[in-house]
Every structure is written in structure tokens, then in C-alpha cells.
N, C-alpha and C. Protein backbone atom coordinates (compact mmCIF):
# COMPACT_ATOMS: atom_id res chain seq x y z
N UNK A 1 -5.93 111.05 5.62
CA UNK A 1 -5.30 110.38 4.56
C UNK A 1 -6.34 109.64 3.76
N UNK A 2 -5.94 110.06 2.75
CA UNK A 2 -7.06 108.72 1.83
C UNK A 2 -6.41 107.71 1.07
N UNK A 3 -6.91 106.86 1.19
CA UNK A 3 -6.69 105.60 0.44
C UNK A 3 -7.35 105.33 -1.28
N UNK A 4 -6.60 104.97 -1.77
CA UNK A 4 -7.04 105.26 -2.93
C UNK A 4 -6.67 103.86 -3.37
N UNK A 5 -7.51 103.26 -4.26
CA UNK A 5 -7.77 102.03 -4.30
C UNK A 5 -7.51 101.96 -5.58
N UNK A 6 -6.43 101.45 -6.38
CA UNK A 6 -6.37 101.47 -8.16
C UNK A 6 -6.22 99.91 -8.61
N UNK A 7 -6.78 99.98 -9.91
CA UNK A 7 -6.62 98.29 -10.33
C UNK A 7 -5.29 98.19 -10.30
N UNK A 8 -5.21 96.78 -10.42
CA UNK A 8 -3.43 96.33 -10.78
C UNK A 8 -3.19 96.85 -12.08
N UNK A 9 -2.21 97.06 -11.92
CA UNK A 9 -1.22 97.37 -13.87
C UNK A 9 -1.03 96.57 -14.55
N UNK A 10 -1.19 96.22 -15.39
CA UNK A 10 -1.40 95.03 -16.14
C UNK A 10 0.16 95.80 -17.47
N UNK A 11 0.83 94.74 -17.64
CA UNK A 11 1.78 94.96 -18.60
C UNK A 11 0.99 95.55 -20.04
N UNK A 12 1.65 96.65 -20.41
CA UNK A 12 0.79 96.46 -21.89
C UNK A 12 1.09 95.57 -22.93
N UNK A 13 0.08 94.94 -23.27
CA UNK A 13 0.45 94.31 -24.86
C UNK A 13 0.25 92.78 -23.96
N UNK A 14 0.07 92.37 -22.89
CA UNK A 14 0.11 91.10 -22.39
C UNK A 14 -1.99 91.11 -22.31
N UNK A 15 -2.82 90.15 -23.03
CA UNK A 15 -4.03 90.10 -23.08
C UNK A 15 -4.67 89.85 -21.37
N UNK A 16 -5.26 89.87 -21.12
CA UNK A 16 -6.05 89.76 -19.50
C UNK A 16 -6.57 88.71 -19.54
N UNK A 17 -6.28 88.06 -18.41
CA UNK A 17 -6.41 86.46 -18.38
C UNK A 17 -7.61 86.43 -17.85
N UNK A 18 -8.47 84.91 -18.82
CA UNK A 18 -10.09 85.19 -18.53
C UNK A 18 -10.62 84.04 -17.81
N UNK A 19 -11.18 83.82 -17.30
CA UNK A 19 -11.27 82.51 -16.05
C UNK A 19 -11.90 81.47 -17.02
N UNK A 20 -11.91 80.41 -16.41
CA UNK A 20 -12.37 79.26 -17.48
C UNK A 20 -13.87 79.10 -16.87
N UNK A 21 -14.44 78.72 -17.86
CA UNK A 21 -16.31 78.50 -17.76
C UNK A 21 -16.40 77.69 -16.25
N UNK A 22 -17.29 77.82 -15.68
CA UNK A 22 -17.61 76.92 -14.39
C UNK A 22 -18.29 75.68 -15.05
N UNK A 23 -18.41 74.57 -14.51
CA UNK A 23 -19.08 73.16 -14.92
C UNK A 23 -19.04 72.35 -14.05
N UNK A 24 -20.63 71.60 -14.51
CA UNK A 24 -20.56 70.92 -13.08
C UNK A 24 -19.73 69.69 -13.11
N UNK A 25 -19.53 69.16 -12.08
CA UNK A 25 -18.60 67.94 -11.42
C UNK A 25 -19.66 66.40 -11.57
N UNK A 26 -19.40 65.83 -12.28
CA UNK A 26 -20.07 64.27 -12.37
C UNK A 26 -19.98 63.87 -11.01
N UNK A 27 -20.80 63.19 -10.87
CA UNK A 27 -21.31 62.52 -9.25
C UNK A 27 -20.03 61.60 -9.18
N UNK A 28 -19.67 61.19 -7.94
CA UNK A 28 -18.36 60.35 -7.91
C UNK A 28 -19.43 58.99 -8.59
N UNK A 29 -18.79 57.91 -9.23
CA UNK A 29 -18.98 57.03 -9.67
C UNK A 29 -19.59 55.81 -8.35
N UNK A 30 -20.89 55.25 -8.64
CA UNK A 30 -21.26 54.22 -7.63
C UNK A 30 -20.42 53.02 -7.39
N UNK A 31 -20.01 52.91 -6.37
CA UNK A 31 -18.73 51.52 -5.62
C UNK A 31 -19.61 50.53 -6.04
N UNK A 32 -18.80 49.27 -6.38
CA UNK A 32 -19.61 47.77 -6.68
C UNK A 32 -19.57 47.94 -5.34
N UNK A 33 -20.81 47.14 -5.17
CA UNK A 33 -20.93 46.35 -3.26
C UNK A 33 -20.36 45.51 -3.26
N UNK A 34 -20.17 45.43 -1.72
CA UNK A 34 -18.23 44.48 -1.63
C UNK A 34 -19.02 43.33 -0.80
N UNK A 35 -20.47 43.32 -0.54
CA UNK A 35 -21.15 42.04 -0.31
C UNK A 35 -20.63 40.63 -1.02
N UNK A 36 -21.20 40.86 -2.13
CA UNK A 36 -21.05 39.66 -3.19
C UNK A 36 -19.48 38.67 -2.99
N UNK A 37 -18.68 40.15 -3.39
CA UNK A 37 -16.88 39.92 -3.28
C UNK A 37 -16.72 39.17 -2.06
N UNK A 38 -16.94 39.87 -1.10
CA UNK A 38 -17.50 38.85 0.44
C UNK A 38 -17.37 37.58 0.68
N UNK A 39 -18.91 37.70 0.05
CA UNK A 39 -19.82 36.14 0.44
C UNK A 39 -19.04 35.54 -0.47
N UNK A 40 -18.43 35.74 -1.76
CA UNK A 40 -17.42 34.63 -2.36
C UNK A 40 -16.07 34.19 -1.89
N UNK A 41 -15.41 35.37 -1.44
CA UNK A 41 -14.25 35.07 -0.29
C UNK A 41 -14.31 33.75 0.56
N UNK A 42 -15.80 33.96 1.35
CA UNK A 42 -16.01 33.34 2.95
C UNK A 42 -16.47 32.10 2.28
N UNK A 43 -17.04 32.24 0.87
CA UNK A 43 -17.62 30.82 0.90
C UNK A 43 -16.30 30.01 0.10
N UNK A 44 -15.56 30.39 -0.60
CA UNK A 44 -13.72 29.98 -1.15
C UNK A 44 -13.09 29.22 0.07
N UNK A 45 -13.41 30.49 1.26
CA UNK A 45 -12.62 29.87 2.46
C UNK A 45 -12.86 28.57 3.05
N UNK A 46 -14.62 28.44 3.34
CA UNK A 46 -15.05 27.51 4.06
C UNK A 46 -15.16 26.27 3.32
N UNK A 47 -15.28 26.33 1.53
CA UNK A 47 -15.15 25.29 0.65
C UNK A 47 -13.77 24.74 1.28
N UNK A 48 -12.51 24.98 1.49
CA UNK A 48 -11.15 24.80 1.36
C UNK A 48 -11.21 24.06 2.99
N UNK A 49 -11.75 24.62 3.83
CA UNK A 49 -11.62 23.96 4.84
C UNK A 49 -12.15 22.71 5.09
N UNK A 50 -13.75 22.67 4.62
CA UNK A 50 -14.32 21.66 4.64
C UNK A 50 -13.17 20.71 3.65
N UNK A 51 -12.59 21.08 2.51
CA UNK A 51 -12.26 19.82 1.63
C UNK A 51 -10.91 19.11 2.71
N UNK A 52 -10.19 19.89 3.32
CA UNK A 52 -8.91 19.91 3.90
C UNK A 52 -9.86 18.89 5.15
N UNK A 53 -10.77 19.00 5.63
CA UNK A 53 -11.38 18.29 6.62
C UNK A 53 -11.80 17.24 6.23
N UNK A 54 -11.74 16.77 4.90
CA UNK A 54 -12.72 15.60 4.88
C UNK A 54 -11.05 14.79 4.22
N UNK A 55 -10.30 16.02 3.50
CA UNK A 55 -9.37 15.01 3.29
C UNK A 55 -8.49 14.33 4.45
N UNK A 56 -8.38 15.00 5.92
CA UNK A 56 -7.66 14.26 6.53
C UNK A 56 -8.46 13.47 7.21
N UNK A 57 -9.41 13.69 7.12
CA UNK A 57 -10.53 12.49 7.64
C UNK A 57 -10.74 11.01 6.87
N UNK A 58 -10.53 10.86 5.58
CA UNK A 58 -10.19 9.96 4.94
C UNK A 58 -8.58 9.61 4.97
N UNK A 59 -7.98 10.28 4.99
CA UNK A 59 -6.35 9.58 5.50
C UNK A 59 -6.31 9.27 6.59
N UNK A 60 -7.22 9.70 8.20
CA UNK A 60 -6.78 9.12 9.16
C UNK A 60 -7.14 7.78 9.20
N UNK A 61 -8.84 7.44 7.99
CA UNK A 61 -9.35 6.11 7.73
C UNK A 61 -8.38 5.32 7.49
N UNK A 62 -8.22 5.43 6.53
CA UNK A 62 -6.63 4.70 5.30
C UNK A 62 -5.68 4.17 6.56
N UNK A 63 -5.23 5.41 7.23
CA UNK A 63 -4.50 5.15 8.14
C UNK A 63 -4.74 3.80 9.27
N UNK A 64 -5.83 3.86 9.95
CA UNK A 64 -6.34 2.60 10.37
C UNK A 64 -6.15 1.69 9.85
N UNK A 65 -6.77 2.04 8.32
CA UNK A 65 -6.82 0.50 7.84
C UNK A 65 -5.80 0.01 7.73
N UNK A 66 -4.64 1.04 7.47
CA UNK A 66 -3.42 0.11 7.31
C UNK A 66 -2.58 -0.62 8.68
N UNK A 67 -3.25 0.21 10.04
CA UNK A 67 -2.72 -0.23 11.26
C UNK A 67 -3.60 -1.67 11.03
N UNK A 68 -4.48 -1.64 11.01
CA UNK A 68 -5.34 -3.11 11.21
C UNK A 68 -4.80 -4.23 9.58
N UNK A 69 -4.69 -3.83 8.40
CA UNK A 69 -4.15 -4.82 7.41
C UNK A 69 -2.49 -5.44 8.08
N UNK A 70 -1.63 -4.69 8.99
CA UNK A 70 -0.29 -4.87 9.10
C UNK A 70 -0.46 -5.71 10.28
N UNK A 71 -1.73 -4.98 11.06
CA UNK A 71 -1.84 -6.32 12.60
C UNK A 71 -1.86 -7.90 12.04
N UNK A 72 -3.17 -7.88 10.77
CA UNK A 72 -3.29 -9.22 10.82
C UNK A 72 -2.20 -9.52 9.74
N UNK A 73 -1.61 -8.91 8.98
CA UNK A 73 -0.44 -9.55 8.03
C UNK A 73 0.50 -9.96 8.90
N UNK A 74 0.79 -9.54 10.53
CA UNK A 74 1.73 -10.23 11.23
C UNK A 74 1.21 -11.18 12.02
N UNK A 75 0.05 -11.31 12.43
CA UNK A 75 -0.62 -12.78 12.50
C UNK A 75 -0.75 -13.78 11.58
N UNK A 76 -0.66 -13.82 10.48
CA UNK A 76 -0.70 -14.74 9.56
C UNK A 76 0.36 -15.22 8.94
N UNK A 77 1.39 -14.10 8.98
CA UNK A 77 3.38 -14.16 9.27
C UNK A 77 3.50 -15.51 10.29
N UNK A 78 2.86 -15.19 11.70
CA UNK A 78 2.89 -16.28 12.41
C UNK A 78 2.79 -17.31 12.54
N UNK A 79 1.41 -17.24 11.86
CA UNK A 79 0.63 -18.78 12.00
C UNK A 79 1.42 -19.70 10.09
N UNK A 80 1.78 -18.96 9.87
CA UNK A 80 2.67 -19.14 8.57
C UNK A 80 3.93 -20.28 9.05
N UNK A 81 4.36 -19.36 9.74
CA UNK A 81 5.73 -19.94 10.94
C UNK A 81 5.37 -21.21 11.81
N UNK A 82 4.57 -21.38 12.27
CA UNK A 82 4.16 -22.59 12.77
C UNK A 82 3.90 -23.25 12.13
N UNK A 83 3.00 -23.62 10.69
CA UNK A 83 2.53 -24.33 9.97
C UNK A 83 3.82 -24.97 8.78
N UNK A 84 4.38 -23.72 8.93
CA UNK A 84 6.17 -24.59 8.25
C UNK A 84 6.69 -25.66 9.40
N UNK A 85 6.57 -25.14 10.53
CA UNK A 85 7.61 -26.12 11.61
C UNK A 85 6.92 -27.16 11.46
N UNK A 86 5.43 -27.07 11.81
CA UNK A 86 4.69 -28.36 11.87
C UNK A 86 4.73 -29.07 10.54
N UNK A 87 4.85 -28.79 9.61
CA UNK A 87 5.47 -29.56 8.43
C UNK A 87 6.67 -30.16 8.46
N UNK A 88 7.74 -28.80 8.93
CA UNK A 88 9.11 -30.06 8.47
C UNK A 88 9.19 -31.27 9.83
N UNK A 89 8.59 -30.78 10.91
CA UNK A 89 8.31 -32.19 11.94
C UNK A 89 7.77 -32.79 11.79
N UNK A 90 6.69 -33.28 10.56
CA UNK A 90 6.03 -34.77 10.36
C UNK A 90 6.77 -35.16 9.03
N UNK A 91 7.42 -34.49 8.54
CA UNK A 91 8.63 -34.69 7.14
C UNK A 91 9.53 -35.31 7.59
N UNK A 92 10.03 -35.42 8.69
CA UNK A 92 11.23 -36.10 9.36
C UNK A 92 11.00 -38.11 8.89
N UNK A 93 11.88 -38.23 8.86
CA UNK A 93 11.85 -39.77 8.34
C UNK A 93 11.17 -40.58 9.54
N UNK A 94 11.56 -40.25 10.83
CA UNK A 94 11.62 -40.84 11.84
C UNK A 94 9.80 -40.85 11.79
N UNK A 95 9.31 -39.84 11.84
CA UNK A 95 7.80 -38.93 12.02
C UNK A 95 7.25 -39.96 11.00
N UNK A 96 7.49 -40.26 9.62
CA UNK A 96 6.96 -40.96 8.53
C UNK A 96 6.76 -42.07 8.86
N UNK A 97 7.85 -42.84 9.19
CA UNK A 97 7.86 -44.50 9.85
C UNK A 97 6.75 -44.40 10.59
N UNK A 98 6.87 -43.63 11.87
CA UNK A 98 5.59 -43.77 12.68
C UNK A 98 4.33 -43.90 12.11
N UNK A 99 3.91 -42.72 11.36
CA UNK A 99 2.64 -42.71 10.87
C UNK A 99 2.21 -44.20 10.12
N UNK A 100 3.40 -44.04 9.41
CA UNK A 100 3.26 -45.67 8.33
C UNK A 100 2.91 -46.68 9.36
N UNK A 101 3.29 -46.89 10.07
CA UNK A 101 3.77 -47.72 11.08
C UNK A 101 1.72 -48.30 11.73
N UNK A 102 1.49 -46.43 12.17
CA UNK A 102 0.08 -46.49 12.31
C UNK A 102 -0.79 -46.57 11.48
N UNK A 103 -0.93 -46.68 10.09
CA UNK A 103 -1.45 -47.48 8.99
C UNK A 103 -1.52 -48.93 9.04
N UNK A 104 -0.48 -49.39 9.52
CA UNK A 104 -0.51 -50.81 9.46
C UNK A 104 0.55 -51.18 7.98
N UNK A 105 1.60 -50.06 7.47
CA UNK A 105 2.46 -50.46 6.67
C UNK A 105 3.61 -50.87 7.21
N UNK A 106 4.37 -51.28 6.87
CA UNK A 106 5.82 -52.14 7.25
C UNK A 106 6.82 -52.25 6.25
N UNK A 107 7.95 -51.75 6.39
CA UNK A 107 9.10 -51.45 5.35
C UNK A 107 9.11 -53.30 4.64
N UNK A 108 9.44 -52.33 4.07
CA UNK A 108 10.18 -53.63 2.56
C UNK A 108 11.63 -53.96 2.86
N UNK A 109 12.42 -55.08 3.35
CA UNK A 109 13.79 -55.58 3.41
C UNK A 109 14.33 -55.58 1.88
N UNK A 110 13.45 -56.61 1.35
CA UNK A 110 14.39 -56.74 0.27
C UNK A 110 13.23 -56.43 -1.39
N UNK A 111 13.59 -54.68 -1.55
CA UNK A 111 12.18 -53.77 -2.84
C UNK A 111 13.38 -54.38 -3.77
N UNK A 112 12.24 -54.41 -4.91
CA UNK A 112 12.64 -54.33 -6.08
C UNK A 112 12.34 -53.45 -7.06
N UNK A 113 13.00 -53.39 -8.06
CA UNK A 113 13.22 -52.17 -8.91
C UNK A 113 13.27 -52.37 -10.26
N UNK A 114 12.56 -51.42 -11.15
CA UNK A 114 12.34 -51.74 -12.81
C UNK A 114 13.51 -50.69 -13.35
N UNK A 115 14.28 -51.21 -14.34
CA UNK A 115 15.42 -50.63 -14.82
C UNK A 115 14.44 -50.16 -16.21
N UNK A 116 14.38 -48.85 -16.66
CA UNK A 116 13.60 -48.08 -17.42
C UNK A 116 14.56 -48.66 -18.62
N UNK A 117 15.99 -48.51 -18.70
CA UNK A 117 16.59 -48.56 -19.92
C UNK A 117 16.02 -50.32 -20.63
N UNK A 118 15.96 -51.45 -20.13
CA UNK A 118 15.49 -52.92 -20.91
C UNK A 118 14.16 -52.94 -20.47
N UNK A 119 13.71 -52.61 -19.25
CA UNK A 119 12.59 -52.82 -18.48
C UNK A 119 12.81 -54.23 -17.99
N UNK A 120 13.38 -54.02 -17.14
CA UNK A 120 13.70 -55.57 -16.65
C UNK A 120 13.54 -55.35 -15.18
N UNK A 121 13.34 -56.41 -14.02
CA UNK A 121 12.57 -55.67 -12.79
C UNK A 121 14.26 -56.38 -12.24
N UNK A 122 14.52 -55.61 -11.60
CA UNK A 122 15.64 -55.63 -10.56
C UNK A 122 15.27 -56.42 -8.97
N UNK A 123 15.87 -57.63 -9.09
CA UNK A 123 15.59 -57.68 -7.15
C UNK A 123 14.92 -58.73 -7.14
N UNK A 124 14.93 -59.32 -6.38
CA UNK A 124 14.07 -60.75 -5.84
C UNK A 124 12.75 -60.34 -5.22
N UNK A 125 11.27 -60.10 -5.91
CA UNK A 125 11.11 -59.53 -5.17
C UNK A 125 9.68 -60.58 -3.91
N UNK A 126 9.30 -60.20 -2.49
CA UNK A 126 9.76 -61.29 -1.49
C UNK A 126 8.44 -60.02 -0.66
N UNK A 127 7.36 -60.53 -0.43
CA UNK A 127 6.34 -59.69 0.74
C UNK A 127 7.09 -59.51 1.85
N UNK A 128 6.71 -57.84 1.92
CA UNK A 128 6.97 -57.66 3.37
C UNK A 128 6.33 -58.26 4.57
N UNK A 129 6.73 -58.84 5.96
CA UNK A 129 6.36 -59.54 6.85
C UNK A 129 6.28 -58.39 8.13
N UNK A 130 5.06 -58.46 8.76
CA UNK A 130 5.26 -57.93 10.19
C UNK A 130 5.77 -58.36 11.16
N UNK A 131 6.22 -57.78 12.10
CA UNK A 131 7.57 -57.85 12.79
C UNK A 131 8.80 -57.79 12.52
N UNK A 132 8.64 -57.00 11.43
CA UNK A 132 10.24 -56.58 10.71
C UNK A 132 10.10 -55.20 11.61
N UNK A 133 11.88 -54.13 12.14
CA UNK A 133 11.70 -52.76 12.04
C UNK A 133 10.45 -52.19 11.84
N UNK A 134 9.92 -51.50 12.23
CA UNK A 134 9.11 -50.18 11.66
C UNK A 134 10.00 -48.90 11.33
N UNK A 135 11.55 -48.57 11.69
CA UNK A 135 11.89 -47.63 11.47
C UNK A 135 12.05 -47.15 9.80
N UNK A 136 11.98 -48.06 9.17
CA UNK A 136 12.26 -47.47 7.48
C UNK A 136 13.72 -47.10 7.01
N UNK A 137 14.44 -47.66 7.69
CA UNK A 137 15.78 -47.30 7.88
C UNK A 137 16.76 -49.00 7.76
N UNK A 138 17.17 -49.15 7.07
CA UNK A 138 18.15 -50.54 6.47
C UNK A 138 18.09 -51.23 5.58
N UNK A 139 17.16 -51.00 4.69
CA UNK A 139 16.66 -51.73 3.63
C UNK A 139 17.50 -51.40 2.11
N UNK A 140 17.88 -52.67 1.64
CA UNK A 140 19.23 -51.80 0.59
C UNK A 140 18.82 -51.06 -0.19
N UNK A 141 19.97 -50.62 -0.96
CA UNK A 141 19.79 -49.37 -1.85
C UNK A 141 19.51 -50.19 -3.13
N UNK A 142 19.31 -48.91 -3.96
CA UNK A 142 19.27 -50.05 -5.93
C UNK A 142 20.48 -49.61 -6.00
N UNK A 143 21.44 -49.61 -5.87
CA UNK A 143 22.76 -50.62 -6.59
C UNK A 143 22.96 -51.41 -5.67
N UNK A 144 23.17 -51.86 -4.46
CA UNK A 144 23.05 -52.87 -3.75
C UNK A 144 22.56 -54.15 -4.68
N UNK A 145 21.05 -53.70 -4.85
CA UNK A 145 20.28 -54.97 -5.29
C UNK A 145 20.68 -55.16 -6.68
N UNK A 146 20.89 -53.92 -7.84
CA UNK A 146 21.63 -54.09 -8.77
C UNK A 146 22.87 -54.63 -8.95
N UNK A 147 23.11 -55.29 -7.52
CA UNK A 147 24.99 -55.64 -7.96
C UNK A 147 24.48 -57.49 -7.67
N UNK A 148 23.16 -57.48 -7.40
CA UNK A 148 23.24 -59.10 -6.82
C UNK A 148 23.02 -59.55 -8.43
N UNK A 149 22.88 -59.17 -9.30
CA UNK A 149 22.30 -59.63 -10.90
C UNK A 149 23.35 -59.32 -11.64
């Protein structure tokens, strides 16, 4: 048997398709180096940490300080509190006499008094004597002495 080998048939009137020119292929294009991109990443990162580190490092400061400003603002709350009591306890009338008393002053029985409206002095007025009270307590009032005139 023989084989007989014939071109393909080509339709008539259809032109014969012609291959396109060969050409060469441009080199693939050179990659940026991803170094640079990198080292700016890692150094973005470590900027952010360090700032995040120093910022809570200055708030835990702050923080102190405000534990230590609130310690002594409630010590001085205190000593605040005592220094009122010890005031209104030498304010006491009783507390005053004494002190006066330890001066060497001595209440007045019978004070006299200047009436602002004539200027006229109200009262008989008469040195205090020691061995009167020291309490500061009986000595009349101004209308009392205003009613003797």
C-alpha cells in the first residue's frame, strides 16, 4: 500500500493565511528593590513604637505625680482641719478671758460708750480694778448704760 501524502485543500477563493513576522520579546522589565520599601516599613514601625514607649512612659510620670500631688493635698486637707479647730478653741469667750486674764487685763464693770449720732460719751466712766471676775462675762450692755442717762 502506499501512502500518499497530499496538501490540505484549501477552499477556493479563500487567500492562505500567512504567519505573522517573528520579533523579539523585550526583557521583562527590572523590579524596584523591595530593600528601600523595607527599611522604610521597619523603620515607620520602630519610630511608632518607640513614640508609643516614651508616651506611656511620660503618663506613667504624670501619673505619679498626681499619686504624690493628691498624697500631700490630703495632708494639708488635714493639717487645715486642725488649724480650724485650734482656732475656734482659743475663739471661745471662755479661752479669751483666760489669755486676757494672762496679760494682766481685767474686764471693765462699768465701759463706756460714744454715741456717733451727738458724740456724746455714754456711761460713767470708772478704772477697771483687779480682783474683779476675770471671766468677761457680766458687765452691762450699751442700752443698759444708755438707759442710766
Amino acid at each position: 500500500m502506499s501512502v500518499v501524502h497530499s496538501a490540505p485543500r484549501r477552499a477556493p477563493g479563500r487567500p492562505q493565511p500567512t504567519r505573522s513576522p517573528l520579533r523579539v520579546v523585550p526583557a521583562a522589565r527590572p523590579r524596584s528593590p523591595r530593600a528601600p520599601f523595607v527599611l522604610l516599613v521597619v523603620t515607620l514601625l520602630a519610630g511608632g513604637l518607640v513614640g508609643l514607649l516614651l508616651l506611656n512612659t511620660s503618663m506613667q510620670n504624670g501619673a505619679f505625680q498626681l499619686a504624690e500631688l493628691e498624697k500631700e493635698a490630703e495632708t494639708l486637707q488635714s493639717r487645715h482641719a486642725q488649724l480650724s479647730l485650734e482656732v475656734e478653741e482659743r475663739a471661745t469667750p471662755a479661752a479669751l478671758a483666760e489669755r486676757a486674764a494672762e496679760l494682766g487685763m481685767v474686764p471693765n464693770t462699768t465701759p463706756v460708750f460714744l454715741r456717733l449720732s451727738d458724740g456724746k460719751v455714754v456711761g460713767d466712766p470708772e478704772p477697771a480694778a483687779r480682783g474683779e471676775s476675770p471671766s468677761g462675762v457680766g458687765g452691762p450692755s450699751p442700752a443698759a448704760v444708755g438707759a442710766r442717762e
